[in-house]
Protein backbone atom coordinates (compact mmCIF):
# COMPACT_ATOMS: atom_id res chain seq x y z
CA UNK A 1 0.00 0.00 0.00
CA UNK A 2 1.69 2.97 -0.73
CA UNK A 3 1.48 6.29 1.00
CA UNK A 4 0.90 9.94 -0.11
CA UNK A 5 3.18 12.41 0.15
CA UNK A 6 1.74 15.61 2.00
CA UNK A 7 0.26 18.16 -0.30
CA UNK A 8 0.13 20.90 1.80
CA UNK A 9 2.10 22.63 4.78
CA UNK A 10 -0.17 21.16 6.76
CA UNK A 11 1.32 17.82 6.54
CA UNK A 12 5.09 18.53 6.79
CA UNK A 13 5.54 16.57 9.77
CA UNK A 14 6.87 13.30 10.38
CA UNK A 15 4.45 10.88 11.25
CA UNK A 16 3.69 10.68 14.89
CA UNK A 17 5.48 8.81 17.69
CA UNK A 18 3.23 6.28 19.77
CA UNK A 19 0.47 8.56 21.24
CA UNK A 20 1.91 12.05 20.59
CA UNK A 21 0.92 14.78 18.46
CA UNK A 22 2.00 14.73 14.21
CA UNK A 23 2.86 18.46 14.96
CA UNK A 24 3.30 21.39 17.60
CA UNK A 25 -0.39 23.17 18.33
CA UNK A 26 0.19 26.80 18.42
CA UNK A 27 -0.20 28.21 21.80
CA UNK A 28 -3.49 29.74 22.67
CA UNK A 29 -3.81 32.03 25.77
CA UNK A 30 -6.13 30.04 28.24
CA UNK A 31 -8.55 32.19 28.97
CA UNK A 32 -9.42 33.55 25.16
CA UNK A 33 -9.75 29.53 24.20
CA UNK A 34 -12.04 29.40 27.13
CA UNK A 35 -14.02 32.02 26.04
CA UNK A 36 -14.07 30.49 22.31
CA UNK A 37 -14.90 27.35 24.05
CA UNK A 38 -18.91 28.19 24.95
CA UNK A 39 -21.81 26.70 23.60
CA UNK A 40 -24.03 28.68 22.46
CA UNK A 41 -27.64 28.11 22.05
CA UNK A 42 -28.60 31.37 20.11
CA UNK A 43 -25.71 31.03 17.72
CA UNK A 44 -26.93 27.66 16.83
CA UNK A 45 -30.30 28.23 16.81
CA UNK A 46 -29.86 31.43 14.47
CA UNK A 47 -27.66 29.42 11.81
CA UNK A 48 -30.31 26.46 11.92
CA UNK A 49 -33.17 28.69 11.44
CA UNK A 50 -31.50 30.18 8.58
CA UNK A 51 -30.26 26.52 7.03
CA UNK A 52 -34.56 25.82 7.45
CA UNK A 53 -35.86 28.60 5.90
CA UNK A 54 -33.58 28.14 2.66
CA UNK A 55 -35.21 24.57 2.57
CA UNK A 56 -39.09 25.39 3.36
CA UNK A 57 -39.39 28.90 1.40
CA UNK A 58 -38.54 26.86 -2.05
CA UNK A 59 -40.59 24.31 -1.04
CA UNK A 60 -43.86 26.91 -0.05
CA UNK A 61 -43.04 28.35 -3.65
CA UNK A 62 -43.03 24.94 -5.39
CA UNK A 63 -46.62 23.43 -3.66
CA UNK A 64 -47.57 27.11 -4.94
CA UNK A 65 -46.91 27.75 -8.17
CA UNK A 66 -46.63 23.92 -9.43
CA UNK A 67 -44.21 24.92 -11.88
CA UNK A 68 -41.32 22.71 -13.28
CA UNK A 69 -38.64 25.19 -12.23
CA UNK A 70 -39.91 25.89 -9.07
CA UNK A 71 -40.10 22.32 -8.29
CA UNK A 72 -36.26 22.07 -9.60
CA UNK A 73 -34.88 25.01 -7.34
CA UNK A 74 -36.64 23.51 -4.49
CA UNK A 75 -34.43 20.31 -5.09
CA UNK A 76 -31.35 22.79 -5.11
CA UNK A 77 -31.97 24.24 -2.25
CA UNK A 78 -32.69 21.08 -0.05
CA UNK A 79 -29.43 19.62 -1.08
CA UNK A 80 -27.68 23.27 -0.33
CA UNK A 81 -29.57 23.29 3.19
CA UNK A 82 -29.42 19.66 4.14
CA UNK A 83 -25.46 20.27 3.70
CA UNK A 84 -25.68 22.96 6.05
CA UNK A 85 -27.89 21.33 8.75
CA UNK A 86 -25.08 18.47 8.30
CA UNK A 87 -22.52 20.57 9.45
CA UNK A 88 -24.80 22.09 12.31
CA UNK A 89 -25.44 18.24 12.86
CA UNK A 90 -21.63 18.01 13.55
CA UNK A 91 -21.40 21.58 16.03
CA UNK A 92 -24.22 19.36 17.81
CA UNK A 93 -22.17 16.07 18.31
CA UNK A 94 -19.40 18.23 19.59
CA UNK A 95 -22.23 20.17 22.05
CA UNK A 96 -21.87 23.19 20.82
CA UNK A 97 -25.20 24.28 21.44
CA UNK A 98 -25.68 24.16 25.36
CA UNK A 99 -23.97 22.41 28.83
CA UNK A 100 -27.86 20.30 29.00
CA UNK A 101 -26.33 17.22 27.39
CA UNK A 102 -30.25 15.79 26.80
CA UNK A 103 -31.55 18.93 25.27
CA UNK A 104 -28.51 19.21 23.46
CA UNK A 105 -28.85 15.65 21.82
CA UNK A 106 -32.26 16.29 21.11
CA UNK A 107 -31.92 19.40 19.20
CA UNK A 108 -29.09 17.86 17.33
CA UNK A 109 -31.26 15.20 16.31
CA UNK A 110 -35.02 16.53 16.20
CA UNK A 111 -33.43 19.47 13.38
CA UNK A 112 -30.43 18.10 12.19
CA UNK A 113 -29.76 13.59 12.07
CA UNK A 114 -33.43 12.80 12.18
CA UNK A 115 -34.80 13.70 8.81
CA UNK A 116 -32.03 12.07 7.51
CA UNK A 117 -32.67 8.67 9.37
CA UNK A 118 -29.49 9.16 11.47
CA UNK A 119 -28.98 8.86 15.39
CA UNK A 120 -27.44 11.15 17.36
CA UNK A 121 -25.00 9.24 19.42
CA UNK A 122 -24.24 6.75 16.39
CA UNK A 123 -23.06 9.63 14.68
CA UNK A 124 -20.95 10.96 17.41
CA UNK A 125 -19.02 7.95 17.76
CA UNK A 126 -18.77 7.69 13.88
CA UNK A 127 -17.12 11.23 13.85
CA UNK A 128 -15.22 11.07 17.36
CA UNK A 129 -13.36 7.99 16.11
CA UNK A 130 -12.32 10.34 13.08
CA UNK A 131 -10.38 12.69 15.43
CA UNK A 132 -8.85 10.10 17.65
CA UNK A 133 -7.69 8.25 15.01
CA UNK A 134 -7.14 10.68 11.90
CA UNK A 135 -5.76 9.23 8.89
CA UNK A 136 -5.13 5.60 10.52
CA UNK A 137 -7.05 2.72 10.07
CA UNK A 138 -9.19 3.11 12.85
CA UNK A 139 -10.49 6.36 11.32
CA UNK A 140 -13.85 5.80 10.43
CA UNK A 141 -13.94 8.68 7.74
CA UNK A 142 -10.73 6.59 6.12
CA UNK A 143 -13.14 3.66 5.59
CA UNK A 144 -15.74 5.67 4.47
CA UNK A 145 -13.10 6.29 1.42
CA UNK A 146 -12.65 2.81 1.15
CA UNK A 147 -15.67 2.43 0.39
CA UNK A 148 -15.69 4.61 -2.03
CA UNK A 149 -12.95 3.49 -4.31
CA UNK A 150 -11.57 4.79 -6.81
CA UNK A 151 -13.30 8.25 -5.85
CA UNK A 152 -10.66 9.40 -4.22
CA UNK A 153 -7.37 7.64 -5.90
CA UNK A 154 -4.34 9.73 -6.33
CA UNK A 155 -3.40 11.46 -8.23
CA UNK A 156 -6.84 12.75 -9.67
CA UNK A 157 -7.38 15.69 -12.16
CA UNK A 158 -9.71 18.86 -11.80
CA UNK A 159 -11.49 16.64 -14.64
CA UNK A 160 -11.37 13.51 -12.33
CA UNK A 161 -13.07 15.07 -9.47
CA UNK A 162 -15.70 16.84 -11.65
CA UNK A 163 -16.56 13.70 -13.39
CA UNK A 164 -17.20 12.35 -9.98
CA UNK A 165 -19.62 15.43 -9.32
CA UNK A 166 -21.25 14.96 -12.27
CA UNK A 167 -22.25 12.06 -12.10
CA UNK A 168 -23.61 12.46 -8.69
CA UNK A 169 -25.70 14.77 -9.83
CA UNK A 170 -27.13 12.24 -12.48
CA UNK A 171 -27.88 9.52 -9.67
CA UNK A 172 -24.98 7.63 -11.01
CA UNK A 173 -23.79 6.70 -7.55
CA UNK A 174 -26.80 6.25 -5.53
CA UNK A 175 -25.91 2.70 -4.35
CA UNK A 176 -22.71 4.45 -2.89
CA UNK A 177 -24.88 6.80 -1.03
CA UNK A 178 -26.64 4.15 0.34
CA UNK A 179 -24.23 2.02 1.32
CA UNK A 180 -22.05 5.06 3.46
CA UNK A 181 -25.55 6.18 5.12
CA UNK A 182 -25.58 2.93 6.77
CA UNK A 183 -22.48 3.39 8.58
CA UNK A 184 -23.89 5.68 11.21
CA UNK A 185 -27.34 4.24 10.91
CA UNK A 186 -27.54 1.73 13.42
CA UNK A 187 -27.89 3.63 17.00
CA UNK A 188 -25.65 2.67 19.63
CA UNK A 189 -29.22 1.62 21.50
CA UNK A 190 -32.44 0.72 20.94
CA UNK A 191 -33.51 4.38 22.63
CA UNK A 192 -30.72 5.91 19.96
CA UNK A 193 -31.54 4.27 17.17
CA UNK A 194 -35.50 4.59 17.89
CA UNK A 195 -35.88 8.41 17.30
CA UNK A 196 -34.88 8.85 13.96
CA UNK A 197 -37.30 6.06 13.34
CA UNK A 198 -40.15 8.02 14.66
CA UNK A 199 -39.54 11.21 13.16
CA UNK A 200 -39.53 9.97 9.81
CA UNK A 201 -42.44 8.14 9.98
CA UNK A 202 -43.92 11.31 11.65
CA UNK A 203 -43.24 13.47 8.93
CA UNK A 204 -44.12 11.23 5.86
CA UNK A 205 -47.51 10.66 7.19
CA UNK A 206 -48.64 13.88 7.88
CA UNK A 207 -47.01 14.73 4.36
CA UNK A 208 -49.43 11.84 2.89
CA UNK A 209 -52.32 12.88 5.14
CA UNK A 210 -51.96 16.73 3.29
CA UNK A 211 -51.65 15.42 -0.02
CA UNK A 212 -47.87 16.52 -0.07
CA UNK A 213 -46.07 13.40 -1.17
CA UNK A 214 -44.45 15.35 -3.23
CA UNK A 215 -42.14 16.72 -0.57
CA UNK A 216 -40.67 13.70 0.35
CA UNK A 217 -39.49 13.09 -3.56
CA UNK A 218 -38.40 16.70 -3.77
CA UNK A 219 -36.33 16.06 -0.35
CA UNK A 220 -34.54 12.25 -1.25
CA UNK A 221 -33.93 13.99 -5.00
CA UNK A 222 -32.29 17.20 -2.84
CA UNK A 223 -29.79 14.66 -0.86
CA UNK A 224 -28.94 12.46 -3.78
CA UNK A 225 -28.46 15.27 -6.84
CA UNK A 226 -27.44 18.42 -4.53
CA UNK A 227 -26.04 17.26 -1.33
CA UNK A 228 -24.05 14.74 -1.65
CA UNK A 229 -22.25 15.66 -4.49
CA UNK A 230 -21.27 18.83 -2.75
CA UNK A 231 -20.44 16.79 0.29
CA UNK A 232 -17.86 14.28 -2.25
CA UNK A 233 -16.79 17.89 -2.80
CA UNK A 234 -15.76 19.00 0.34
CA UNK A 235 -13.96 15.88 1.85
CA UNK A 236 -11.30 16.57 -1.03
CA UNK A 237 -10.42 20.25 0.70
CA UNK A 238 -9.90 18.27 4.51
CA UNK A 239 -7.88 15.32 4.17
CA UNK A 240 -6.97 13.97 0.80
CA UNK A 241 -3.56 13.28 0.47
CA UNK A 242 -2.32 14.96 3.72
CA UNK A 243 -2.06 13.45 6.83
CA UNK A 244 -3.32 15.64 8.79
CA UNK A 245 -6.04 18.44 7.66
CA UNK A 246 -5.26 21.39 4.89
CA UNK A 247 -4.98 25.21 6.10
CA UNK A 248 -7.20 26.47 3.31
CA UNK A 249 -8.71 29.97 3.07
CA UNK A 250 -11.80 30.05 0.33
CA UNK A 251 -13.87 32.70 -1.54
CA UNK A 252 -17.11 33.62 0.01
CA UNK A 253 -19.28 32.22 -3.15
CA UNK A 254 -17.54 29.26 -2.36
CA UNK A 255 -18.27 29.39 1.36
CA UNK A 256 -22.00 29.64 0.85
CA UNK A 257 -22.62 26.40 -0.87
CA UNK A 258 -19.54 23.91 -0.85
CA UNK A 259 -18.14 24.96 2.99
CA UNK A 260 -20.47 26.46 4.59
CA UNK A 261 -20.79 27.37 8.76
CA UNK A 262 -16.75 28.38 8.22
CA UNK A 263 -15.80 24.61 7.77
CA UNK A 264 -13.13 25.84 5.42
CA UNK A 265 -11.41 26.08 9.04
CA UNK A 266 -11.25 22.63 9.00
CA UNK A 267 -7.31 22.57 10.66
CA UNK A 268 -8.41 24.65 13.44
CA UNK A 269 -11.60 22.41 14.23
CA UNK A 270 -8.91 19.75 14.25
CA UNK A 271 -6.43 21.26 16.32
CA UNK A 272 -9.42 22.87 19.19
CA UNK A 273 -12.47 20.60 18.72
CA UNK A 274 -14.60 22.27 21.11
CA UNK A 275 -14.46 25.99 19.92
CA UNK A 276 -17.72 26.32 17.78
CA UNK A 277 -17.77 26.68 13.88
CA UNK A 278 -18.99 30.29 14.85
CA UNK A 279 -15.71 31.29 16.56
CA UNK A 280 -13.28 29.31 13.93
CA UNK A 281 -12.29 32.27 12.31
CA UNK A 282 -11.42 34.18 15.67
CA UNK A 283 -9.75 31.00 16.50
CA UNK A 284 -7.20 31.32 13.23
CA UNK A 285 -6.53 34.59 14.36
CA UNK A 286 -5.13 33.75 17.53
CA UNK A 287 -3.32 30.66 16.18
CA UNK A 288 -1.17 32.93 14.17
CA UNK A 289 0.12 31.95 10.50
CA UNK A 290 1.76 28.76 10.77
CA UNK A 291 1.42 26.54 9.30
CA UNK A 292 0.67 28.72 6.27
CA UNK A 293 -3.14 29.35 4.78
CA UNK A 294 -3.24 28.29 1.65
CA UNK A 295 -5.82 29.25 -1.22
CA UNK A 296 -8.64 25.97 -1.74
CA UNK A 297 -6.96 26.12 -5.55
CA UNK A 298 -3.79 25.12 -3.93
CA UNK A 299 -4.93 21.74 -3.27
CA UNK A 300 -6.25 21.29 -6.34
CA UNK A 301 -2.96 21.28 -8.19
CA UNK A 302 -1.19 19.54 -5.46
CA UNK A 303 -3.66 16.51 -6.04
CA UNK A 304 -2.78 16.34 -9.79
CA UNK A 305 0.46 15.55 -8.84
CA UNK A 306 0.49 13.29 -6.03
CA UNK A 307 2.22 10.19 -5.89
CA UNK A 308 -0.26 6.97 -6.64
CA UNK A 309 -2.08 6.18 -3.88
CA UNK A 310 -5.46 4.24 -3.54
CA UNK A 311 -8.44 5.81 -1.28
CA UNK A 312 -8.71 5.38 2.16
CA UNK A 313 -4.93 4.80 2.25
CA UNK A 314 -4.25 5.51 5.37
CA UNK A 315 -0.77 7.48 7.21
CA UNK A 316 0.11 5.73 10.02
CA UNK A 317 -0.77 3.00 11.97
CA UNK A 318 -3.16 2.56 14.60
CA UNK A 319 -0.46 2.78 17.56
CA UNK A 320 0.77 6.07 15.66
CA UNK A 321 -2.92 7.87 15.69
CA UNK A 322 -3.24 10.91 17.01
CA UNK A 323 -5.05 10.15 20.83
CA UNK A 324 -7.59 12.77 22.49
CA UNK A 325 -6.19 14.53 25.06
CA UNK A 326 -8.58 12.72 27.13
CA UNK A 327 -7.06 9.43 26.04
CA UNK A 328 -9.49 7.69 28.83
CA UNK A 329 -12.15 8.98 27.44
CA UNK A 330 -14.43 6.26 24.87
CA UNK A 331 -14.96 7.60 21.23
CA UNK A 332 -18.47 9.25 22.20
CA UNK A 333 -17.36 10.97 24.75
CA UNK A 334 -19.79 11.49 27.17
CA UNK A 335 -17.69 13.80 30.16
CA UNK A 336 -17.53 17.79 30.27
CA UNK A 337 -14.23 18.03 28.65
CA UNK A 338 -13.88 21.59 28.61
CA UNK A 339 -14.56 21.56 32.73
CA UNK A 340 -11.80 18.69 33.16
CA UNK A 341 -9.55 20.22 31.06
CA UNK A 342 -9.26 23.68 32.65
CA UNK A 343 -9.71 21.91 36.12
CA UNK A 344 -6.12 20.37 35.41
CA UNK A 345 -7.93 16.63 35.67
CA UNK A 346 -6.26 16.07 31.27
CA UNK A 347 -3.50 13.70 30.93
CA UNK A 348 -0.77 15.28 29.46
CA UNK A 349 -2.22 18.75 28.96
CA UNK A 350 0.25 21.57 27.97
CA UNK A 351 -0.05 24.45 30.23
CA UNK A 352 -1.86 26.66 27.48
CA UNK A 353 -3.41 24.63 24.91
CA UNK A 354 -5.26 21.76 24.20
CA UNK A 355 -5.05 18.90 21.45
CA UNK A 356 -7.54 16.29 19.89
CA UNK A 357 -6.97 15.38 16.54
């Protein structure tokens, strides 16, 4: 199995030594991360409410008018939205939006995982085991890619990745969408695994009992034409072919549909996990300019010439991936981390930052 070289600065470290870090975290004063470092309820609930209304208004217009086009920009817009809920999904399974674990699971999945059939704490584990063990075996995402083969084989053209996106859009790969959807499907209980269950069933049979069946085509068309081909899109910005995350900066066009809720800090979500996507961009401030930002084109080029390596390859080895700093802690971890790290109770904390990737 052969192994990438790093396209970007990101990756210029040797790989990591037994349960240490790939490369130094710039240091963060303590009490600014802390401050970073809140949930916040409103913030969440503002960006949600806006992620809705892009999804509903089309939808309103479409059951209005009746018309073709409206019908089609509805099925735009519920792929662009259900993107963004996904990545409010995510701020949720890091509880970002408040200290009330239960009410913060059940907002998470009540507006975000349920109407797409996925539990809350299924994903979390799904996505924790991504930071703990980034670009190893064990990382979850990895096998997602694996799954996925050749999508994301290097070295891969502008044309390559396109193709791929195009053929999304055309329901060429449905069976792959499928198949990947299952992987966070089954709850980790019955209670888990239950609600999503529910809520679906919910919401098509009022739909039926209103005569709207036509939402629920407009909405499966929206995730398998519009959202997931933007979501093939984005994974190629965060990981391919580095082993640890890219430092990309992105226009804001780009922003609104493709990385949306400032994920195009995706190495500073790595390096500080529980500062919210709303405070990313303060938090790349403070980290300072190393390693350096790099424009999203960057990676593109870098990717046409990368050494041949199949997807999912992975970086290291298991005993090599990058720990929590909580190494105790399970892959859904259920403890306040933010109180036991500032309380001193972290293994191996540094006196003025933090590390989880």
């Amino acid at each position: 199995m052969s192994t990438a070289v790093p396209l970007s600065p990101v990756a210029s470290a040797k790989p990591p030594s037994p349960g240490g870090p790939a490369t130094a975290t710039p240091e963060v004063d303590k009490e600014q991360l802390r401050k970073l470092m809140q949930p916040s309820f409103w913030q969440w609930t503002i960006r949600v409410a806006i992620d809705w209304t892009m999804i509903v208004v089309p939808l309103v217009i479409a059951g209005v008018t009746r018309h073709w086009a409206a019908y089609a920009f509805a099925v735009l817009m519920c792929g662009i939205g259900q993107h963004r809920l996904a990545i409010m999904a995510h701020e949720g399974a890091h509880r970002q939006i408040t200290r009330n674990k239960r009410l913060n699971d059940f907002l998470t999945g009540f507006f975000c995982l349920w109407p797409f059939g996925n539990p809350v704490g299924a994903y979390r584990r799904f996505h924790f085991s991504h930071h703990r063990y980034l670009n190893t075996e064990d990382d979850a995402e990895l096998r997602q890619k694996v799954q996925s083969t050749p999508a994301y084989d290097l070295p891969a053209t502008r044309w390559t990745i396109l193709k791929y996106f195009v053929r999304d859009v055309c329901l060429l790969h449905w069976k792959e969408l499928v198949s990947l959807s299952q992987r966070v499907r089954p709850g980790i209980d019955l209670k888990d695994g239950s609600w999503p269950n529910l809520w679906m069933l919910a919401a098509v049979g009022m739909l039926l009992y209103f005569g709207q069946w036509w939402v629920i085509v407009v909405w499966y068309l929206g995730t398998a034409m519009v959202f997931w081909p933007i979501f093939r899109l984005r994974l190629w910005s965060e990981h391919v072919g580095t082993d640890d995350a890219h430092r990309i900066h992105a226009p804001w066009y780009t922003r609104l549909w493709m990385l949306p809720h400032n994920t195009w800090c995706h190495y500073e979500h790595h390096r500080f996990p529980q500062v919210p996507c709303w405070n990313l961009v303060r938090l790349r401030k403070l980290m300072g300019p190393s390693p350096k930002v790099i424009p999203l084109t960057e990676i593109l080029v870098a990717i046409e010439s990368a050494p041949p390596t199949k997807s999912g390859a992975p970086f290291g080895s298991t005993d090599q991936a990058r720990r929590l700093t909580r190494s105790d802690v399970p892959a859904e971890v259920e403890a306040d981390w933010e109180a036991k790290y500032f309380s001193g109770e972290v293994q191996n904390a540094p006196a003025t930052t933090t590390r989880t990737s």
